[in-house]
Every structure is written in structure tokens, then in C-alpha cells.
Protein backbone atom coordinates (compact mmCIF):
# COMPACT_ATOMS: atom_id res chain seq x y z
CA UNK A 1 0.00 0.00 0.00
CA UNK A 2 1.69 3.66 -0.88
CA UNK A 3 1.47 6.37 1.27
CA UNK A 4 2.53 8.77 -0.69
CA UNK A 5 3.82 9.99 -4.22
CA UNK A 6 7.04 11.28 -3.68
CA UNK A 7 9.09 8.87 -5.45
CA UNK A 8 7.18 9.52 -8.95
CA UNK A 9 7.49 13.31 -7.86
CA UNK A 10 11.14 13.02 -7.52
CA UNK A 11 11.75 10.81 -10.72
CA UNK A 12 9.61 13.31 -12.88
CA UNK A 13 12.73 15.89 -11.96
CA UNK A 14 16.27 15.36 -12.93
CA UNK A 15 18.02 13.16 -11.44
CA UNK A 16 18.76 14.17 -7.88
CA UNK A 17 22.34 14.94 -7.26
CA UNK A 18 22.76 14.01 -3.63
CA UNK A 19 25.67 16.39 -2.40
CA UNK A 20 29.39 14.70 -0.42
CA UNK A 21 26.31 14.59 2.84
CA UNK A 22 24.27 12.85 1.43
CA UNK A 23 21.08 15.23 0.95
CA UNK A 24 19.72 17.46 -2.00
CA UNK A 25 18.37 20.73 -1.26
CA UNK A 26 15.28 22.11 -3.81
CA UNK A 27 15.77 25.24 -1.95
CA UNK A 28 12.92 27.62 -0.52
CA UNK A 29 11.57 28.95 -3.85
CA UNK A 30 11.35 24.79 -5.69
CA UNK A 31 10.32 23.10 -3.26
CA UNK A 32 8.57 19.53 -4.42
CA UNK A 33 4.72 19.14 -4.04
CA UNK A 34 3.80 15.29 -3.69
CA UNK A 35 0.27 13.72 -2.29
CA UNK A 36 0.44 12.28 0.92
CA UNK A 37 -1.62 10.47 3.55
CA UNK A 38 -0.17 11.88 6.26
CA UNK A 39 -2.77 12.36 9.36
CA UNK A 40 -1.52 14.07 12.83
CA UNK A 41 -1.36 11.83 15.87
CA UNK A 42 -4.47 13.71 17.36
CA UNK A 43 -7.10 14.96 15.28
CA UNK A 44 -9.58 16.90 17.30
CA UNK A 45 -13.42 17.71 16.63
CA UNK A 46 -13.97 19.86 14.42
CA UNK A 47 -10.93 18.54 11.80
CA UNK A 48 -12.11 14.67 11.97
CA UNK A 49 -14.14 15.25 8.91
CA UNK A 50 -11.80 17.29 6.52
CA UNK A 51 -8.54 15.45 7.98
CA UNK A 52 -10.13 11.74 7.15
CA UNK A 53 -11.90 12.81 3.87
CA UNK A 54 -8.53 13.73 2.66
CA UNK A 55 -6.85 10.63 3.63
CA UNK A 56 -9.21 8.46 1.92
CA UNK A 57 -9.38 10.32 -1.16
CA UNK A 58 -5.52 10.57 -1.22
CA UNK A 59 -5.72 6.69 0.09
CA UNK A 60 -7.84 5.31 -2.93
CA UNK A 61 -6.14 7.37 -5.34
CA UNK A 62 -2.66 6.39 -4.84
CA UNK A 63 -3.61 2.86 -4.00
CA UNK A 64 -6.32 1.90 -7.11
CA UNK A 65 -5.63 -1.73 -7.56
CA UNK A 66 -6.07 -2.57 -3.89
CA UNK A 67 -9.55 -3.97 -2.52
CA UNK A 68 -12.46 -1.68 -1.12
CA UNK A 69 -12.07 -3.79 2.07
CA UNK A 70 -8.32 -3.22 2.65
CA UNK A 71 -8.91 0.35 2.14
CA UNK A 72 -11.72 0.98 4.56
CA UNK A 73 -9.80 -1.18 7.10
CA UNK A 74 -7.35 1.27 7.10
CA UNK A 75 -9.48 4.12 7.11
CA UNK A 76 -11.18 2.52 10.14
CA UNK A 77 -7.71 2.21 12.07
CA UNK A 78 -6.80 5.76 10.82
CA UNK A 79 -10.10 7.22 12.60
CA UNK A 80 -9.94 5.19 15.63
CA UNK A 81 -5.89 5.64 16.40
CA UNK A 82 -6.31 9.69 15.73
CA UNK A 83 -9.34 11.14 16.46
CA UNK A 84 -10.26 11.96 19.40
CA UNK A 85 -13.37 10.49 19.46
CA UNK A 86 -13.88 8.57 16.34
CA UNK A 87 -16.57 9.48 14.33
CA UNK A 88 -19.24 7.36 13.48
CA UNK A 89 -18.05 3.85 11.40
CA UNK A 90 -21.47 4.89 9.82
CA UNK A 91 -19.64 8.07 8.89
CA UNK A 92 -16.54 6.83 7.95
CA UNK A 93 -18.90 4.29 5.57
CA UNK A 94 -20.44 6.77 3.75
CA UNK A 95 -17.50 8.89 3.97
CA UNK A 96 -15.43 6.00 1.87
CA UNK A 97 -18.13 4.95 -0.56
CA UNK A 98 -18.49 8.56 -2.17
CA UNK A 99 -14.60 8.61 -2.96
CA UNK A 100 -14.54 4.99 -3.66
CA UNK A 101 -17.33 4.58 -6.04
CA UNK A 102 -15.85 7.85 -7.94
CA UNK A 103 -11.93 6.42 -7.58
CA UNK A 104 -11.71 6.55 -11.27
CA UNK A 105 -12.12 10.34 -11.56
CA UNK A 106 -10.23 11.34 -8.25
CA UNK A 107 -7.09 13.32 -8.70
CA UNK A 108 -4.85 13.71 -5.94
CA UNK A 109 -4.28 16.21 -3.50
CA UNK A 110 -1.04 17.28 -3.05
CA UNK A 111 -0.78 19.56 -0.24
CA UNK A 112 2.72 18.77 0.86
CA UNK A 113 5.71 20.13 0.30
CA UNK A 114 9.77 18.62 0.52
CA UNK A 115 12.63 20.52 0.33
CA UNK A 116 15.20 18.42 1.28
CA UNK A 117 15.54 14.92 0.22
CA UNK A 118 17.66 12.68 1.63
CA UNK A 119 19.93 10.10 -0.50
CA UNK A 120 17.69 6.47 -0.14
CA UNK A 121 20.92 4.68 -0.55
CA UNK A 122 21.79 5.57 3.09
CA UNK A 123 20.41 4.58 6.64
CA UNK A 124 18.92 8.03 8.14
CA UNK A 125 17.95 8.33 11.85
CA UNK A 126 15.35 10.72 11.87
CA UNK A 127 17.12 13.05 14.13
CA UNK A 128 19.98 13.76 11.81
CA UNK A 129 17.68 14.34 9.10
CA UNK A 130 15.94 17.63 11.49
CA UNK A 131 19.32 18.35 12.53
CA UNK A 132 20.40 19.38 8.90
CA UNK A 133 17.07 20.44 7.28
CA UNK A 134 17.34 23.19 10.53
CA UNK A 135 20.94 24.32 10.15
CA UNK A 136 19.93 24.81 6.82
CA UNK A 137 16.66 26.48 7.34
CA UNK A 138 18.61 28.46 10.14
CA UNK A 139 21.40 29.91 7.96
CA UNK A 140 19.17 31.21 5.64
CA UNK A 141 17.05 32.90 8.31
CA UNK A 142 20.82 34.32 9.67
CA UNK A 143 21.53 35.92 6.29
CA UNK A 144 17.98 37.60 5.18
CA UNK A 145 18.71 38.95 8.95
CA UNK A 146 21.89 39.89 7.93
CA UNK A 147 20.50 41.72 4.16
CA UNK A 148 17.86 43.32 6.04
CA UNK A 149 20.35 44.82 8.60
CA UNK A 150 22.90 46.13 5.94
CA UNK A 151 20.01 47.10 3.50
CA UNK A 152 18.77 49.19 5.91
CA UNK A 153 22.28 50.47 6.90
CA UNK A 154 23.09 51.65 3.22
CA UNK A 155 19.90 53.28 3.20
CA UNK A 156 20.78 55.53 5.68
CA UNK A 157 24.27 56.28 3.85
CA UNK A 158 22.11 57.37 1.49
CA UNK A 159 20.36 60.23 3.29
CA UNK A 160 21.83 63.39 2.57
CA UNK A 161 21.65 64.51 6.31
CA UNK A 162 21.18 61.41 8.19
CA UNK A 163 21.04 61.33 11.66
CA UNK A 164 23.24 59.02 13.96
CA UNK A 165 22.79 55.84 13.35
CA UNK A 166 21.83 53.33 16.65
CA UNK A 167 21.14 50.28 17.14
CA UNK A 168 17.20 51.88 18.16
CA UNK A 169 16.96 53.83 14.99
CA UNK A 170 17.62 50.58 13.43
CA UNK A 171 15.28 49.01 15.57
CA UNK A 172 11.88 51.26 14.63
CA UNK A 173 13.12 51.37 11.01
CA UNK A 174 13.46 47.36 10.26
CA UNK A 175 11.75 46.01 13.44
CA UNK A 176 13.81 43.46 14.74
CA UNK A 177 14.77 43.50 18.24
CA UNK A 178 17.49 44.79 19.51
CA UNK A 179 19.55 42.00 20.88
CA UNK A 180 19.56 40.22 17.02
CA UNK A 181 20.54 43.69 15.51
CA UNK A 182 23.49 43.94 18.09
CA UNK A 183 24.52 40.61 16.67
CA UNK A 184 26.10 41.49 13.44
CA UNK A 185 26.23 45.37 13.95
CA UNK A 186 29.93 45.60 14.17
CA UNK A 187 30.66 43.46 11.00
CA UNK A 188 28.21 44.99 8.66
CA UNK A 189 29.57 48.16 9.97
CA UNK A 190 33.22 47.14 9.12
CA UNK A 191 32.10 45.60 6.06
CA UNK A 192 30.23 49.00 4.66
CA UNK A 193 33.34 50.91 6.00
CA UNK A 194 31.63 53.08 8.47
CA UNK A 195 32.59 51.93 11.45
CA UNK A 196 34.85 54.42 13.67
């Protein structure tokens, strides 16, 4: 049974490059959209209906040439492991046999999105895998800080008259706190040559 569709979603791209780490980065702006089943470990009232309608449809249509019963078994275990309570099985019936007797014509949703993939050739603990996708996330994060610092530096070069720039001039003008400005004051200042 497939879960999800990420390995035709990967194969439809080039193929992957995995860097000397062993993971490929898409970046922020390519990021891969793939279909998944994917429910949360608690799904409250209020989301049951939404959260398990989208799991079957994305259920059935990834997984055509499996039986109805298999699939509603599944749907059943899905809706009694996660929500909190389970709906109705008479729900959850009439739920499945909408989207299964129309299986033909559903298209999948693919709300989900991967930026980093991680080379299948290698054994991953999952912790490693966060570990990297945040220092990457993280330096990224450090230098739009960092352009939105010195972008707002220049533009006060700019000023014909400007007053003297501090680290709370900075502070209304870009709205970051202080304590991240003070951060990398000094070397944008060095690097722009203004600092005395």
C-alpha cells in the first residue's frame, strides 16, 4: 500500500544529485509538491471530517488496484488511532463509498511540500535528518537577517543629512529586536566601512 507519491514526484525531476552529505536541497523557492496520507497523531473535533476525507481520497487514489475492504480497514484504524473520538463507522462508511465509487475520476491532492531529500541509498535516523534540514533552514534565516540589517544600513548612507545611526533607529526602522541587531552590527559596519 503507498502512502505517498514522492518517489514519482522526484523521478519526474532530474536526477537528484545528492551532495558529499548525502542530501539534496530544492531550496525555498522549488520546493517539491507530492500527495500524501499523512494524518496528525491527534485529530480533534472539528478537523475529523476534513482530515479523514482527505486521507481516503488521497488513500484510494494512490492505491487503485487494492480492494475496497483493505482500504476501509485502514481508514477505520486511521479514525480510531487519531481522532479523538472517532466518528461514526457509519460516517466513515459513507465517507469511503463517495470517494470509492468515484476512484476513477479522483485526482490527488497534493498539499505537501519537501525541500530536502535525503539520498535512499543511506540509513537516516530521523534526528539527523531535522538536525540538517534546521541548520539549513537556520542559515538562511541568519543571512535575510543579515540583508535586512545592511540594506537598511546603506539606506541611511544614502540620506543626505542622516542622523546618527543606533542600534534603536535601526530598531523602529526594520523592526527586529534589539539583541539580534546587536549581533552582526559591528561586522556589517566594518564591512560597509563606516565603522569608527
Amino acid at each position: 500500500m503507498r502512502f505517498d507519491n514522492l518517489k514519482e514526484k522526484l523521478a519526474e525531476r532530474e536526477p537528484i544529485k545528492y551532495n558529499e552529505r548525502g542530501y539534496f536541497d530544492f531550496g525555498a523557492d522549488n520546493k517539491i509538491k507530492y500527495a500524501s496520507t499523512y494524518v496528525p497523531k491527534k485529530i480533534k473535533k472539528g478537523q475529523r471530517n476534513s482530515v479523514i476525507s482527505s486521507f481516503t481520497h488521497n488513500l484510494i487514489a494512490l492505491n487503485l488496484n487494492f480492494s475496497k475492504e483493505e482500504l476501509l480497514e485502514r481508514v477505520k484504524d486511521v479514525n480510531k488511532g487519531h481522532c479523538k473520538p472517532p466518528l461514526e463507522d457509519d460516517e466513515i462508511l459513507s465517507m469511503f463509498d463517495k470517494k470509492y465509487r468515484n476512484r476513477n475520476k479522483l485526482t490527488l491532492i497534493e498539499p505537501k511540500e519537501k525541500r530536502i531529500v535525503f539520498d535512499p541509498r543511506r540509513e537516516w535516523e530521523t534526528q539527523e535528518k531535522q538536525s540538517i534540514a534546521a541548520k539549513i533552514i537556520n542559515q538562511e534565516k541568519k543571512e535575510e537577517t543579515i540583508n535586512t540589517i545592511r540594506n537598511a544600513i546603506k539606506d541611511w548612507m544614502t540620506c543626505k543629512e542622516p542622523p546618527k545611526l543606533t542600534l534603536k533607529h535601526l530598531v523602529s526602522k526594520i523592526g527586529l529586536c534589539k539583541n539580534t541587531i546587536s549581533k552582526y552590527w559591528n561586522p556589517i559596519k566594518q564591512e560597509l566601512g563606516i565603522l569608527r
